[in-house]
Protein backbone atom coordinates (compact mmCIF):
# COMPACT_ATOMS: atom_id res chain seq x y z
CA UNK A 1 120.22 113.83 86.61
CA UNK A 2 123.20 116.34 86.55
CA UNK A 3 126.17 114.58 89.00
CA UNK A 4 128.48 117.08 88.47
CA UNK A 5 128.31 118.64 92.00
CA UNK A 6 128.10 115.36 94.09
CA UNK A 7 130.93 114.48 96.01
CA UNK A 8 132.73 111.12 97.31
CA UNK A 9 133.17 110.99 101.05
CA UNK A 10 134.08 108.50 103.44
CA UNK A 11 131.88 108.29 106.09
CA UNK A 12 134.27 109.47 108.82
CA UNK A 13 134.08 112.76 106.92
CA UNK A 14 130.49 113.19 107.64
CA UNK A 15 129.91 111.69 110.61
CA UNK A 16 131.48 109.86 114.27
CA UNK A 17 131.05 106.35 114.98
CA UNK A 18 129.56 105.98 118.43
CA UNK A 19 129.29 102.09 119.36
CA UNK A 20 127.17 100.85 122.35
CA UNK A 21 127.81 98.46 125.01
CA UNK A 22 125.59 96.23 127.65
CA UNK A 23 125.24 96.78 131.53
CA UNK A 24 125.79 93.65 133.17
CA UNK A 25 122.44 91.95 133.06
CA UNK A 26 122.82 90.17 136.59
CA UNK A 27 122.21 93.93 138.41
CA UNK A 28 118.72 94.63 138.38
CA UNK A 29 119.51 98.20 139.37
CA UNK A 30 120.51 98.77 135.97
CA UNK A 31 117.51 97.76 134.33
CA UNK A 32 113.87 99.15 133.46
CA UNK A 33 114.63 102.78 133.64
CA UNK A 34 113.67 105.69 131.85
CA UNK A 35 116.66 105.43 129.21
CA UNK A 36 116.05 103.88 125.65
CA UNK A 37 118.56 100.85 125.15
CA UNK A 38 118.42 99.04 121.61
CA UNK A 39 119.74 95.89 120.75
CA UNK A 40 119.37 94.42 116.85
CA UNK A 41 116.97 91.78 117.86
CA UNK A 42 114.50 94.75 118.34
CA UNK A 43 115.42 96.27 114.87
CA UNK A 44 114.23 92.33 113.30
CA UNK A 45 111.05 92.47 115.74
CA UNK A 46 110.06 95.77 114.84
CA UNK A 47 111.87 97.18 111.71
CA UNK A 48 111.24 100.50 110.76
CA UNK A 49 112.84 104.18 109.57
CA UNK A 50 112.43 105.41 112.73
CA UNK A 51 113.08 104.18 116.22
CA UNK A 52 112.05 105.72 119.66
CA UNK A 53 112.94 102.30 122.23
CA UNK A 54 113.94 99.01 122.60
CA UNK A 55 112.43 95.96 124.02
CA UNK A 56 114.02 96.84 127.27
CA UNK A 57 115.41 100.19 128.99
CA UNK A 58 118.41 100.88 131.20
CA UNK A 59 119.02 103.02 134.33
CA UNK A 60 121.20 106.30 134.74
CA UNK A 61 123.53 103.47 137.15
CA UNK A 62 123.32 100.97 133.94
CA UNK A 63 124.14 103.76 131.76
CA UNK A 64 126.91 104.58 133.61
CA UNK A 65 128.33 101.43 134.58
CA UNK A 66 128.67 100.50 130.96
CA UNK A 67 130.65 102.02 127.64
CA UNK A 68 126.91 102.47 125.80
CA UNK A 69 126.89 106.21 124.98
CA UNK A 70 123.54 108.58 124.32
CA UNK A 71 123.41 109.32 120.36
CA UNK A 72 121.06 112.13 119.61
CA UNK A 73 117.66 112.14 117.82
CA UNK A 74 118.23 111.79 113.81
CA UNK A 75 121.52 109.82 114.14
CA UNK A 76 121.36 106.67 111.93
CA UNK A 77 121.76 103.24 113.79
CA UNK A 78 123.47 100.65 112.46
CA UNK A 79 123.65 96.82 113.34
CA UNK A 80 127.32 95.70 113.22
CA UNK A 81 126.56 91.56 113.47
CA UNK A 82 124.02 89.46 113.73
CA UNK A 83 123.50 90.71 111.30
CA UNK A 84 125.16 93.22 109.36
CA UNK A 85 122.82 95.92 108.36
CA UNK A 86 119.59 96.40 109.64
CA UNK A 87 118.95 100.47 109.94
CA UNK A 88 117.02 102.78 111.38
CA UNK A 89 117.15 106.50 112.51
CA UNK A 90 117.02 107.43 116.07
CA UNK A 91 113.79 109.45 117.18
CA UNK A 92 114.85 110.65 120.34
CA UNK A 93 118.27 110.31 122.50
CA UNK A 94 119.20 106.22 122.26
CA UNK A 95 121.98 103.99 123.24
CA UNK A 96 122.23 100.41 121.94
CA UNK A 97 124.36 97.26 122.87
CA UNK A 98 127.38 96.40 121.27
CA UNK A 99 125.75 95.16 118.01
CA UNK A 100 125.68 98.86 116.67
CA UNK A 101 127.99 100.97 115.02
CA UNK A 102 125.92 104.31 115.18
CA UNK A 103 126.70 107.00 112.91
CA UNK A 104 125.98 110.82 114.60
CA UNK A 105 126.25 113.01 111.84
CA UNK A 106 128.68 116.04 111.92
CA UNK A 107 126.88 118.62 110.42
CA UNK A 108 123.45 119.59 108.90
CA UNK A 109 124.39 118.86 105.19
CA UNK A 110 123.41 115.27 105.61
CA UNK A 111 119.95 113.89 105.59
CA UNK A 112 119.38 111.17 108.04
CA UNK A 113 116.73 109.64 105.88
CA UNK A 114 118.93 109.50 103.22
CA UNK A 115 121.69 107.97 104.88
CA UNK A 116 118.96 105.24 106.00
CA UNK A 117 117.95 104.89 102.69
CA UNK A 118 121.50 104.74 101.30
CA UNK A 119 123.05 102.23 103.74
CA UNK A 120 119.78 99.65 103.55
CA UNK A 121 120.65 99.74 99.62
CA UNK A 122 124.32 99.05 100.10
CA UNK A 123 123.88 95.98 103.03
CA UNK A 124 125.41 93.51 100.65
CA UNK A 125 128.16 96.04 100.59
CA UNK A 126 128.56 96.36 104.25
CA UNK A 127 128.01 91.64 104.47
CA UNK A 128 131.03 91.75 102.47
CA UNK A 129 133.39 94.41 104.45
CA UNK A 130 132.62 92.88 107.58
CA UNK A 131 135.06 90.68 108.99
CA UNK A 132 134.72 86.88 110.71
CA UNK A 133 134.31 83.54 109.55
CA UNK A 134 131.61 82.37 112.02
CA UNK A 135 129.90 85.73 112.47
CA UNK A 136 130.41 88.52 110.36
CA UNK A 137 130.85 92.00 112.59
CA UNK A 138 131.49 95.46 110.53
CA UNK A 139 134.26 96.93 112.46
CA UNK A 140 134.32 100.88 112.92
CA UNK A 141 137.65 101.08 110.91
CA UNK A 142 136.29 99.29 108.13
CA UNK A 143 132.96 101.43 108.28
CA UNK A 144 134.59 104.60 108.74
CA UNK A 145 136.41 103.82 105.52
CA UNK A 146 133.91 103.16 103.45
CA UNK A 147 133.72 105.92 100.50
CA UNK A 148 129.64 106.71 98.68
CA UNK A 149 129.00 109.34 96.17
CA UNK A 150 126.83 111.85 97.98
CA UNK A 151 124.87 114.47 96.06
CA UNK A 152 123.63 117.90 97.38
CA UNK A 153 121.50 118.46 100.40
CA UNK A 154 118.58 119.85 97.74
CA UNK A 155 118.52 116.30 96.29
CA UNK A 156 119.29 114.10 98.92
CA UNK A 157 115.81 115.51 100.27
CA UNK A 158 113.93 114.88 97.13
CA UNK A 159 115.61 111.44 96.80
CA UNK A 160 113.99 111.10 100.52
CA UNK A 161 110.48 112.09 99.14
CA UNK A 162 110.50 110.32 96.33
CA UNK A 163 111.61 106.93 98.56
CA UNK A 164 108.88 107.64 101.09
CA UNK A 165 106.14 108.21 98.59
CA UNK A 166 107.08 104.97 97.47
CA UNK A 167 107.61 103.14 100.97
CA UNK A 168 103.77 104.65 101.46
CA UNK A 169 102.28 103.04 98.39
CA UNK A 170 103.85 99.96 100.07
CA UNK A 171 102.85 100.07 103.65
CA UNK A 172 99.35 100.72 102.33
CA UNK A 173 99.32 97.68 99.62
CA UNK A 174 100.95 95.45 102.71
CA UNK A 175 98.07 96.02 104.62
CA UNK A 176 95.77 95.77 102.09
CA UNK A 177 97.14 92.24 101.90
CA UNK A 178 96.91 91.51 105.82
CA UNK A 179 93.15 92.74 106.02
CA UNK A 180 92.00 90.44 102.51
CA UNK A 181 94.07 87.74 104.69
CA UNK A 182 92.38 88.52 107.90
CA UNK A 183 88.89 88.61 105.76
CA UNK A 184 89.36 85.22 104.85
CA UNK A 185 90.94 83.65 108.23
CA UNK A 186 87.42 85.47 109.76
CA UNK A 187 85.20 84.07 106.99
CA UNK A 188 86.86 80.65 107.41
CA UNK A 189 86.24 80.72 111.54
CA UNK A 190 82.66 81.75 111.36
CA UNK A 191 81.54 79.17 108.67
CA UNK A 192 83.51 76.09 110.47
CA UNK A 193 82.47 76.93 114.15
CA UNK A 194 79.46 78.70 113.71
CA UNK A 195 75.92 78.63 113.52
CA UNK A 196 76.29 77.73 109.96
CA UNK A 197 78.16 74.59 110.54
CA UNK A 198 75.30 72.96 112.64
CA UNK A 199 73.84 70.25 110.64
CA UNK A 200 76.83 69.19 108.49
CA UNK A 201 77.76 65.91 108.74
CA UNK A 202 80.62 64.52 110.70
CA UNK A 203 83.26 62.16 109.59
CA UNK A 204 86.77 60.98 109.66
CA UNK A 205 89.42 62.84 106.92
CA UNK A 206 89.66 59.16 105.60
CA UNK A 207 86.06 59.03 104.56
CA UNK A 208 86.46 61.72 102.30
CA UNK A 209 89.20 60.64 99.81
CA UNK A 210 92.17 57.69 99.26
CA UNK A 211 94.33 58.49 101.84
CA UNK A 212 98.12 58.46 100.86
CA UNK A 213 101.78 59.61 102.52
CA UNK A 214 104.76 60.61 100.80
CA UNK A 215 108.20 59.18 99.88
CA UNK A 216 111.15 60.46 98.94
CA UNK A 217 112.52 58.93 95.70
CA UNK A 218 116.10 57.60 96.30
CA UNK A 219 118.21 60.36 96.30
CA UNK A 220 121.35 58.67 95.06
CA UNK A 221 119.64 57.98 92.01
CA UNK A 222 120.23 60.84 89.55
CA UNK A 223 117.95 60.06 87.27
CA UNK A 224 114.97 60.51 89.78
CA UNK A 225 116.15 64.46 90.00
CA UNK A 226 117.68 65.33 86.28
CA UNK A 227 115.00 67.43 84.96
CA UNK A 228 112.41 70.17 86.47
CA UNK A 229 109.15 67.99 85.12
CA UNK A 230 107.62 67.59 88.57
CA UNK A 231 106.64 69.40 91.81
CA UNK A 232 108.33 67.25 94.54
CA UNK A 233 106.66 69.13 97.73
CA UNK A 234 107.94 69.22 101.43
CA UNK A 235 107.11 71.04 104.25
CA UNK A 236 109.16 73.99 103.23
CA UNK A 237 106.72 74.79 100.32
CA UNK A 238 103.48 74.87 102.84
CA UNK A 239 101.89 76.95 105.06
CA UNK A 240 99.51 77.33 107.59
CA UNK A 241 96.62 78.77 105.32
CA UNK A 242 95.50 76.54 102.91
CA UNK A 243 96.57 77.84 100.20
CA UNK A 244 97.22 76.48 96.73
CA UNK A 245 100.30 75.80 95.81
CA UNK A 246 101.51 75.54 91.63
CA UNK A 247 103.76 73.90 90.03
CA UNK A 248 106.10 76.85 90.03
CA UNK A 249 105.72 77.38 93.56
CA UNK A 250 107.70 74.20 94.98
CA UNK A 251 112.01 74.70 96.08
CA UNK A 252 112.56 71.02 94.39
CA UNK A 253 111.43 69.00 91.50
CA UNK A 254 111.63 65.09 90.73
CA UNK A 255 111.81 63.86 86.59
CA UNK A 256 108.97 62.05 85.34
CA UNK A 257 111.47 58.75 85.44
CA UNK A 258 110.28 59.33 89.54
CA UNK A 259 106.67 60.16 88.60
CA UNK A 260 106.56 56.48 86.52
CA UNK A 261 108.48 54.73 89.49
CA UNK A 262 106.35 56.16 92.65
CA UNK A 263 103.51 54.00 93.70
CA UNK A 264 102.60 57.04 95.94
CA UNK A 265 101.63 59.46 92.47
CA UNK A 266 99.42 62.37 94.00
CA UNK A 267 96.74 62.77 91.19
CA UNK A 268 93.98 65.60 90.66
CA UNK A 269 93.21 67.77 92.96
CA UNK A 270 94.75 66.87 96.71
CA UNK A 271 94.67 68.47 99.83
CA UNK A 272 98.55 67.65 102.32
CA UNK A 273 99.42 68.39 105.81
CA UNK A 274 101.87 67.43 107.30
CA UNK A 275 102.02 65.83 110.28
CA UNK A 276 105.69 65.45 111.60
CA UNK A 277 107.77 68.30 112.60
CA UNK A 278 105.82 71.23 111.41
CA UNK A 279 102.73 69.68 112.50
CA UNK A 280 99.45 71.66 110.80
CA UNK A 281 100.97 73.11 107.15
CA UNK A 282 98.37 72.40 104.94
CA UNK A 283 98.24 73.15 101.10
CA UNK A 284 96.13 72.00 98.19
CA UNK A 285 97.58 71.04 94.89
CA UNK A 286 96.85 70.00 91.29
CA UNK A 287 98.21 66.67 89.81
CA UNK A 288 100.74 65.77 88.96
CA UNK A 289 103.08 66.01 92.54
CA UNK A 290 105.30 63.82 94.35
CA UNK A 291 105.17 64.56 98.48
CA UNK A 292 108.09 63.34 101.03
CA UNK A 293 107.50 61.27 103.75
CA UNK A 294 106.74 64.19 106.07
CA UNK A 295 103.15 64.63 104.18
CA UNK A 296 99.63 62.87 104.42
CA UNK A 297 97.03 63.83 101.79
CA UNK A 298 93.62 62.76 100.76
CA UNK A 299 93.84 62.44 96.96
CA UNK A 300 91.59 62.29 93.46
CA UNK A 301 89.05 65.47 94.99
CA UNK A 302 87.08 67.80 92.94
CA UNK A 303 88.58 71.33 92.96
CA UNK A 304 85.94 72.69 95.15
CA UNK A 305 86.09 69.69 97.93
CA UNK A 306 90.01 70.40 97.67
CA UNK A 307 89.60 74.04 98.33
CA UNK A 308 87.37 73.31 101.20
CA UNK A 309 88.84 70.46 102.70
CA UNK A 310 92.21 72.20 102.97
CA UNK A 311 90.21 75.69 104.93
CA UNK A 312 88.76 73.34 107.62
CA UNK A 313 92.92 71.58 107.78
CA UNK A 314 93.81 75.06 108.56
CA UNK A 315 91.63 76.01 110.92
CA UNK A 316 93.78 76.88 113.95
CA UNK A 317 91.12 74.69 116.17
CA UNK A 318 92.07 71.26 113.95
CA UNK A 319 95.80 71.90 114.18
CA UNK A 320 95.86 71.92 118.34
CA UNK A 321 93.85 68.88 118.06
CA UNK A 322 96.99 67.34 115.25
CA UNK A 323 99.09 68.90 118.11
CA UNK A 324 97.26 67.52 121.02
CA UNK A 325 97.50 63.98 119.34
CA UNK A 326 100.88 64.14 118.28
CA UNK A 327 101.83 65.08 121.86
CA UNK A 328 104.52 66.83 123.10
CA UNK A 329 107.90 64.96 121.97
CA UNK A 330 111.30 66.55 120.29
CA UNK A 331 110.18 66.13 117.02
CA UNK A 332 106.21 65.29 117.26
CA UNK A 333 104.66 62.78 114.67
CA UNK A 334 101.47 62.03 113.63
CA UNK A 335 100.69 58.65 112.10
CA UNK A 336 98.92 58.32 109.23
CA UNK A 337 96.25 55.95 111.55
CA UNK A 338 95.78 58.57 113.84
CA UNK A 339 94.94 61.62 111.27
CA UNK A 340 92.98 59.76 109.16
CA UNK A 341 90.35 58.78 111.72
CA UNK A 342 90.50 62.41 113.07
CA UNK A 343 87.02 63.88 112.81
CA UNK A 344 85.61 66.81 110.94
CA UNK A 345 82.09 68.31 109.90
CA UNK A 346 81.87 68.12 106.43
CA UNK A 347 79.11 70.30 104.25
CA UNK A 348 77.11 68.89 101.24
CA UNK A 349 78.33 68.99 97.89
CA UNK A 350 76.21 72.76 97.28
CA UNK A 351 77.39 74.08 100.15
CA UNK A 352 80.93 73.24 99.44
CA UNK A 353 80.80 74.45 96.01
CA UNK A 354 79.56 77.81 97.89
CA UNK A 355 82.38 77.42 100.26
CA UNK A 356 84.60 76.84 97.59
CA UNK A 357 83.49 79.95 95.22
CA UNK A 358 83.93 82.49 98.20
CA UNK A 359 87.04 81.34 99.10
CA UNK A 360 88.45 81.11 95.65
CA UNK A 361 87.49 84.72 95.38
CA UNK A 362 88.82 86.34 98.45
CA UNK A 363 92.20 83.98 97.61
CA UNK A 364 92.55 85.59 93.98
CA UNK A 365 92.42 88.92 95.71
CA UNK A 366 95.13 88.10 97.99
CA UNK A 367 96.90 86.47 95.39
CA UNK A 368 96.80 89.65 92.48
CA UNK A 369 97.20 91.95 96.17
CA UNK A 370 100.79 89.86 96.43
CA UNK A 371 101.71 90.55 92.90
CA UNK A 372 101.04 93.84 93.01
CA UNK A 373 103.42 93.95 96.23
CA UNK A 374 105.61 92.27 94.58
CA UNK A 375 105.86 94.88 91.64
CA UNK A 376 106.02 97.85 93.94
CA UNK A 377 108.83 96.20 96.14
CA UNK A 378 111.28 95.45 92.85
CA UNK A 379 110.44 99.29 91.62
CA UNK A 380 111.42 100.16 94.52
CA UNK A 381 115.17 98.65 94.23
CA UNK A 382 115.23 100.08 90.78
CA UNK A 383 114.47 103.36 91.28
CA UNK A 384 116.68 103.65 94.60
CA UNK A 385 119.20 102.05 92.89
CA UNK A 386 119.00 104.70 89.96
CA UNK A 387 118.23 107.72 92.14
CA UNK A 388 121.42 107.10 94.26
CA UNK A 389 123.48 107.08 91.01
CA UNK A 390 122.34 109.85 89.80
CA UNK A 391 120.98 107.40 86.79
CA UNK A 392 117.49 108.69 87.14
CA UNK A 393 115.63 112.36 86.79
CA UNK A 394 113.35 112.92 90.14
CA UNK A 395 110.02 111.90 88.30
CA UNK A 396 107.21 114.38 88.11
CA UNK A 397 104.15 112.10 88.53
CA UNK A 398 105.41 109.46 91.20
CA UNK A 399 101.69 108.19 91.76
CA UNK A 400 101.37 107.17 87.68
CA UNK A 401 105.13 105.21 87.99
CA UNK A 402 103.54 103.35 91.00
CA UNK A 403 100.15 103.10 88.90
CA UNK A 404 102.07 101.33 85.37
CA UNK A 405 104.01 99.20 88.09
CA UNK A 406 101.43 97.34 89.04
CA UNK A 407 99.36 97.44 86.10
């Protein structure tokens, strides 16, 4: 793509920084009226190109009791700390808290959805820039300062398409992955409180495998942590679904010199929760694994009774029960004596191969769904990154990019 005719700008040039401000929040007459007010905790609750409200709304006596000023529709709002950099474009008139520095553009050469586009590439830019060692705020000096290599209105709105088209394929793929996950959440609820649940046998978790907890090898002890040979698994790699986790998966790894020490070696197929702190994260795994002390799993299960066992963990029902036990304290515990006498219905050995096979198969859907999300999200920093330096010719075909992406 031809660069010749774009031009560097600072972004006073092309547009004014308007910054916001807060009514004081003890007068209720300046709350709940009919003026949008945005503050950047909305922007992380809701984020999206396009904004219309906040949370909460001001009145015409809030508005003008306070330094917040009306930016019009298409002006590009900016988060100024905590954090730096979340964007999105006003849809209608807006005014935001201090948090924003809110760029209203000066003329009609400028694209707002470029500008998002442009500044949501360049946040690591604007982390660095801002000043503060506690909190980082982007002053409107600094920002106004800032210089970007801006091409012609023509291709800033075929960048736009291009990015959208893209950001579509996205949306759709991200709720493809939401629905397969609801699918299986569903599926899970109706087989374990169900009709189809009547009839299976009830025990206690500790009936249904050795019963083990986690320890942390010493971690003064360098050679327990020299080399990447095995998962060591904590809370932080688990999650509230069930799901299997590989080797590859885990933040932290212990050397087989640990593996050989540990008396508490987590072998074939094993199903953890854990039950202190994040009370209710439940994942199954594939020997060999090491577990901290925040874990309890049942250990040496078949694949299918592992896949299984670790649904009916999840099920939201069991973990207020874990919760209900643990009771309500700062940092809630379950002991090991308590979970494993905790009761659940447990199928036959067909049925939970069934179990087992239907699960497996919605889970491999999620999990070649995620890849594919995965794909479209880096092409998506590659091409933005290429189309905003002029790096990359406006492709003809975007659907059969997309299509080799995820291939």
């Amino acid at each position: 793509m031809s660069t010749s005719d774009w031009k560097e700008v600072k972004v006073k040039d092309v547009a004014t920084i308007v910054s916001g401000a807060t009514p004081k929040s003890a007068v209720k007459e300046y709350w709940n009226g009919n003026i949008p007010w945005l503050t950047p905790k909305d922007l992380s609750i809701n984020p999206s190109m396009y904004t219309s409200r906040g949370e909460r709304s001001i009145t015409k006596e809030g508005y003008n009791s306070s330094s917040t000023k009306l930016v019009p529709k298409g002006s590009v709002l900016l988060t100024s700390r905590a954090p730096v950099g979340y964007v999105t474009i006003a849809n209608n008139e807006i005014c935001t808290n201090q948090g924003f520095k809110n760029l209203v553009f000066k003329n009609e050469n400028n694209v707002p959805e470029f500008w998002y586009y442009l500044l949501s590439f360049h946040t690591p830019l604007l982390q660095r820039v801002s000043g503060g060692s506690t909190f980082k705020e982007l002053s409107k000096t600094t920002l106004e300062s800032l210089s970007f290599i801006i091409p012609p209105l023509p291709v800033q709105q075929l960048i736009v398409t291009v990015m959208q088209s893209i950001d579509e394929h996205i949306a759709n793929m991200d709720a493809y992955v939401s629905s397969l996950e609801a699918l299986r959440t569903n599926t899970l609820n109706s087989l374990l409180s169900g009709e189809e649940s009547e009839g299976w046998e009830e025990v206690q978790i500790g009936q249904i495998g050795t019963i083990m907890t986690g320890n942390t090898p010493p971690t003064k002890d360098v050679k327990n942590w020299d080399s990447l040979d095995i998962p060591f698994v904590t809370a932080i790699d688990m999650d509230y679904k069930g799901s299997f986790v590989s080797k590859n998966m885990t933040t932290r790894f212990a050397s087989n010199y640990a593996w050989e020490k540990s008396n508490k070696k987590f072998e074939n197929f094993c199903v953890a929760q854990v039950c202190i702190a994040s009370i209710g994260k439940t994942s199954y795994f594939k020997s060999p694994a090491l577990f901290n002390q925040q874990i309890n799993a049942v250990v040496g299960l078949s694949e299918s009774d592992a896949i299984v066992l670790s649904a009916i963990l999840s099920n939201s029902s069991f973990i207020n029960k874990m919760n209900n036990l643990a009771g309500k304290t700062a940092v809630p515990i379950l002991s090991k004596s308590k979970w494993e006498k905790m009761k659940i219905k447990w199928p036959d050995v067909s049925l939970r191969n069934e179990l087992a096979n239907k699960i497996k198969e919605i889970s491999l859907c999620i999990e070649k769904s995620k890849k594919e999300l995965d794909a479209l999200n880096a092409m998506r920093t590659n091409v933005l990154n290429a189309l905003l330096s002029g790096e990359h010719e406006i492709p003809e075909s975007l659907d059969n990019m997309i299509t080799m992406t995820v291939q």
